[in-house]
Protein backbone atom coordinates (compact mmCIF):
# COMPACT_ATOMS: atom_id res chain seq x y z
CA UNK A 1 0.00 0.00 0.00
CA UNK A 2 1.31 3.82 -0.88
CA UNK A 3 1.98 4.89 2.46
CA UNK A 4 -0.10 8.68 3.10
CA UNK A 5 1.98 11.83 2.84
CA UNK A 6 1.81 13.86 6.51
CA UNK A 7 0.58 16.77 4.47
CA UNK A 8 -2.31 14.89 3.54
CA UNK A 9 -2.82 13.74 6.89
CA UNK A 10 -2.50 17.46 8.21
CA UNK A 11 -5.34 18.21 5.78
CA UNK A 12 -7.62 15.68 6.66
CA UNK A 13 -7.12 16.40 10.16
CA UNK A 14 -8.30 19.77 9.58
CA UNK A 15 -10.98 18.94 7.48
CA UNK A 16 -12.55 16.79 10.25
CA UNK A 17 -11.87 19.73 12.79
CA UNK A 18 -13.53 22.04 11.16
CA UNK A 19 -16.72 19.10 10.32
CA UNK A 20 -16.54 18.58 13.83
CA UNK A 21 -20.14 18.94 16.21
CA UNK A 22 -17.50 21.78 18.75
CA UNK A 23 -16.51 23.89 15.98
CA UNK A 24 -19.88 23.49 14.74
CA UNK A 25 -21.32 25.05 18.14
CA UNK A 26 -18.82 27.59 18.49
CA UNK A 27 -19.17 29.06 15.00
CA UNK A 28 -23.16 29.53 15.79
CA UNK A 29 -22.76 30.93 18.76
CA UNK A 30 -20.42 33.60 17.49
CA UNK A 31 -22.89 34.40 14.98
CA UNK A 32 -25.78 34.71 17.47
CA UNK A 33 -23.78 36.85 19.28
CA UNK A 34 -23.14 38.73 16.46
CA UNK A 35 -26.61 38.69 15.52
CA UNK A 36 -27.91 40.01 18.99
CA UNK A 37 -25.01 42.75 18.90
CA UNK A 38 -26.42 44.21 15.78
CA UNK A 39 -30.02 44.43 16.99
CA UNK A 40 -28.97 45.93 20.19
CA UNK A 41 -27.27 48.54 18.10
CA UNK A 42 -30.23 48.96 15.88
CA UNK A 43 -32.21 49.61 19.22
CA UNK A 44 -29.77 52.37 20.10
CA UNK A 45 -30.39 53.78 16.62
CA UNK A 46 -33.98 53.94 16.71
CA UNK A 47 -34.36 55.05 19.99
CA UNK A 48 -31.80 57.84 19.21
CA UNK A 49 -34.23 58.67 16.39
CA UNK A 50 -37.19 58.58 18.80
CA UNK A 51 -35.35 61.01 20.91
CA UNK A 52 -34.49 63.56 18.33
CA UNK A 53 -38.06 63.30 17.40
CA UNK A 54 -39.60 64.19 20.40
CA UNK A 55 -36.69 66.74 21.96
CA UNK A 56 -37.33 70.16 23.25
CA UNK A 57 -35.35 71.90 21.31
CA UNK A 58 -36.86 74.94 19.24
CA UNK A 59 -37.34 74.28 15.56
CA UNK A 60 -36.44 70.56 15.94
CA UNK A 61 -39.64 69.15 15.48
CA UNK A 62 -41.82 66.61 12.99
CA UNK A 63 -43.50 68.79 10.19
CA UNK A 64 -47.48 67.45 9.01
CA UNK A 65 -50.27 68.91 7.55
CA UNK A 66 -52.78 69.02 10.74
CA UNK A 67 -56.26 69.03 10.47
CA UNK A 68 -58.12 72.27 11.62
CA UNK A 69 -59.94 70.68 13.94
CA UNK A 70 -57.77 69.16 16.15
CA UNK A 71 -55.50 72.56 16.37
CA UNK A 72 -57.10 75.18 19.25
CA UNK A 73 -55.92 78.70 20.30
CA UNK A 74 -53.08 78.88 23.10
CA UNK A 75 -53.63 80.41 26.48
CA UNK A 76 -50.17 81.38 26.64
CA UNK A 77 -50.23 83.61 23.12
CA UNK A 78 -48.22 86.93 24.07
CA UNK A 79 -49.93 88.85 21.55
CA UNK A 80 -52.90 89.79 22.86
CA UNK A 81 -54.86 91.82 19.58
CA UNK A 82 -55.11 90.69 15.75
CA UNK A 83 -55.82 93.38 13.45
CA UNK A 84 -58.54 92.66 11.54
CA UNK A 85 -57.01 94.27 7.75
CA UNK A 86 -53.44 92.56 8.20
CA UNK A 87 -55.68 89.25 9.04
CA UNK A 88 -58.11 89.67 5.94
CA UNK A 89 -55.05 90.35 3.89
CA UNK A 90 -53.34 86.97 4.98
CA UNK A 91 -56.68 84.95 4.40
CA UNK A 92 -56.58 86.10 0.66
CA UNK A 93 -52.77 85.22 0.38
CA UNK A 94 -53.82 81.76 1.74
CA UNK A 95 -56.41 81.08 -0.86
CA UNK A 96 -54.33 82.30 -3.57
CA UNK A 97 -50.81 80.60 -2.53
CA UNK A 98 -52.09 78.87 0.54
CA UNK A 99 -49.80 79.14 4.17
CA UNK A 100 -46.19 79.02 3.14
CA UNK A 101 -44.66 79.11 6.42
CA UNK A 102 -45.51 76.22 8.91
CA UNK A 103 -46.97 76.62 12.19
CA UNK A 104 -46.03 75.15 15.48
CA UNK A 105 -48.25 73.34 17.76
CA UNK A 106 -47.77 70.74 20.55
CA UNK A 107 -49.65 67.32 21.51
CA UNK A 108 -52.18 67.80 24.24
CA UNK A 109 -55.23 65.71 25.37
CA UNK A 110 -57.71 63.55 23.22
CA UNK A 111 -55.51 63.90 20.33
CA UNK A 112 -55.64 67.69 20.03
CA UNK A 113 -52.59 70.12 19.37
CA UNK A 114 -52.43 73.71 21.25
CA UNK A 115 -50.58 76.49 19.06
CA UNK A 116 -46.98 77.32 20.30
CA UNK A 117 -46.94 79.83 17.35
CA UNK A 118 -49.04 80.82 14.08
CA UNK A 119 -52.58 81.99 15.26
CA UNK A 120 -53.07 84.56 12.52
CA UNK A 121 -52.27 81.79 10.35
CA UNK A 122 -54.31 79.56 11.66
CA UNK A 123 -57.07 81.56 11.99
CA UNK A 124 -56.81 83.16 8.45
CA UNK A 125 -56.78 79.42 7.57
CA UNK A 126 -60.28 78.94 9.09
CA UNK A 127 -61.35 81.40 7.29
CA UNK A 128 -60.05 80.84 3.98
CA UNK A 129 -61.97 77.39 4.20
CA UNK A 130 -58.86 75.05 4.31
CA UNK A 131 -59.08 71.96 5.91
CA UNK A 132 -55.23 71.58 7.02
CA UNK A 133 -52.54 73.41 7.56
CA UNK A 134 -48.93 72.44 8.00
CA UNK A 135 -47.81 72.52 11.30
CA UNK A 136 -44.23 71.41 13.20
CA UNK A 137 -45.13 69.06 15.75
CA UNK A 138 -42.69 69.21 19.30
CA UNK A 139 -43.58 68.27 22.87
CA UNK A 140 -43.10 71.29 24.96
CA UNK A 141 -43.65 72.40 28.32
CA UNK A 142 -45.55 75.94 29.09
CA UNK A 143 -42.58 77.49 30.14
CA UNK A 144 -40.76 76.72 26.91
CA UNK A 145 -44.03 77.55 24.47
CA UNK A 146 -44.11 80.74 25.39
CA UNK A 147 -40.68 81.24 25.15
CA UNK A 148 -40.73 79.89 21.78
CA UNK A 149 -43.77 82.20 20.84
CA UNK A 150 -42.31 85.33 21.94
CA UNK A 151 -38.66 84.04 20.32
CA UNK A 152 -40.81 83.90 17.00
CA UNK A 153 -42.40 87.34 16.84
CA UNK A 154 -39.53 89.01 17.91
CA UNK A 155 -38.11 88.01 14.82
CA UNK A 156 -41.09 88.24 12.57
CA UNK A 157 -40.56 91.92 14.11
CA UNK A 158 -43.96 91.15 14.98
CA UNK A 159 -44.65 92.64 18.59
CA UNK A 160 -44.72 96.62 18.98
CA UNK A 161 -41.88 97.79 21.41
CA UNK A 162 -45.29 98.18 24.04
CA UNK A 163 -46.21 94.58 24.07
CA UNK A 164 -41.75 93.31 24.23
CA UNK A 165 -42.36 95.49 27.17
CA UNK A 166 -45.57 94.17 29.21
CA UNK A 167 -43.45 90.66 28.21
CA UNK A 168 -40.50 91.39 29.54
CA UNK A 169 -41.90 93.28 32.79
CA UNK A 170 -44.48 90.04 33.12
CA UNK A 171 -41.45 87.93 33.11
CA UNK A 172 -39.50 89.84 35.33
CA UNK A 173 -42.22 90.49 38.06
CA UNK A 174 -44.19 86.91 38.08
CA UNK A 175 -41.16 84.98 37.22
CA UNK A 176 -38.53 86.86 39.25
CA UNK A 177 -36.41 87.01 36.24
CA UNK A 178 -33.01 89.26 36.24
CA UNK A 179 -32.44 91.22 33.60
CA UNK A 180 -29.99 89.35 32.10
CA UNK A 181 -31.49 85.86 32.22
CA UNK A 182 -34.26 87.92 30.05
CA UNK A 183 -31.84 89.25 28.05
CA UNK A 184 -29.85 85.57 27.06
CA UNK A 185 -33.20 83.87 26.95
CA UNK A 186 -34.62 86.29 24.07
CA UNK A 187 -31.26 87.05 22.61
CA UNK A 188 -31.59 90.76 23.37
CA UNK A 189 -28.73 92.67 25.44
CA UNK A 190 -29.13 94.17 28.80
CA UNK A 191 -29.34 97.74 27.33
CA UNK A 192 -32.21 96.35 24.89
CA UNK A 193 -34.65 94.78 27.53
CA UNK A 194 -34.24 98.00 30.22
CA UNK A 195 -35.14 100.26 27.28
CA UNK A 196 -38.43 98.30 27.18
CA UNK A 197 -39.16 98.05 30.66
CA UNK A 198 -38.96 101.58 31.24
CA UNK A 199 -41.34 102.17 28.49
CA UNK A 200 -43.72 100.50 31.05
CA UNK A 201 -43.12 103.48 33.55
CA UNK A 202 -44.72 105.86 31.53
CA UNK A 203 -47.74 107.96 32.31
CA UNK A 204 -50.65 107.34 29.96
CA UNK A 205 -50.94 110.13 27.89
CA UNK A 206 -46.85 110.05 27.53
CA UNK A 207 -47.57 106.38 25.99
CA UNK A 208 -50.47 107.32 24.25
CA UNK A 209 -48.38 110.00 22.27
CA UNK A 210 -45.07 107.55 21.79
């Protein structure tokens, strides 16, 4: 008989190794292992998304197009008067070109959303007869609605230096707010936010005139 080379014998000794019920076992569970690494890192992924979804961060926040219905007014709008030209003006634009700047709104009970900002587009909406408007979705607390609201007219230049004023002195009187906490929270300076408070020193007639 033609005696067997030792590098065949090397071969089929690793051959059989490899066949073998151990290395079998092994190689699976690596590959479970591997398997239940990747879904826990999937996990992370998604509930990373999740997160981002639902943070508190201004302007970070899930855009739709929200039914009328389920949107209502907020309690906490700082603007406390709509004009009633400016607002018929809007509600034409919106049934020529329709709203072309999002609103923002937040989840509250029975699946209804509160407005953080946008009335006068929501109401000119309403009246322009649409049935939806597109709206930024973000989970807020009150404190941080308003705060977004006023953040959002001031740079609309929305808000007459009289109403900056009744916000600022509101904040600074029910909140306890120094002036420069107001002043980093709006992005105004200290020179900007004691210029409107003393506006809310004057007389009557002195305001009535400025």
């Amino acid at each position: 008989a033609t005696p067997i080379r030792p590098s065949l014998l090397f071969y089929i000794s690793i051959k059989h190794s490899f066949n073998s019920p151990y290395i079998k076992i092994k190689t699976m569970k690596k590959q479970v292992k591997k398997t239940v690494k990747t879904a826990a890192s999937n996990k992370q992924t998604a509930d990373a998304a999740v997160a981002a979804s639902t943070s508190l961060v201004p302007f970070q926040a899930m855009l739709l197009n929200l039914d009328l219905e389920k949107i209502v007014p907020s309690k906490l709008n700082p603007r406390r008067e709509i004009a009633e030209a400016p607002l018929a003006e809007l509600t034409d634009s919106i049934l020529r070109y329709g709203v072309q700047t999002p609103i923002k709104v937040r989840p509250i009970d029975n699946d209804r959303y509160e407005i953080v900002y946008g009335e006068r587009r929501y109401r000119a909406s309403l009246a322009a007869g649409k049935p939806c408007i597109p709206a930024y979705i973000q989970s807020m607390t009150d404190e941080e609605a308003e705060i977004c609201a006023v953040t959002e007219n001031m740079q609309r230049a929305d808000f007459s230096p009289f109403e900056e004023a009744a916000i600022f002195r509101r904040y600074a009187e029910e909140k306890d707010w120094s002036i420069a906490r107001i002043a980093e929270t709006f992005s105004k300076s200290e020179t900007y936010i004691r210029k409107r408070l003393n506006l809310t020193c004057l007389i009557e007639p002195f305001a009535d005139l400025l």
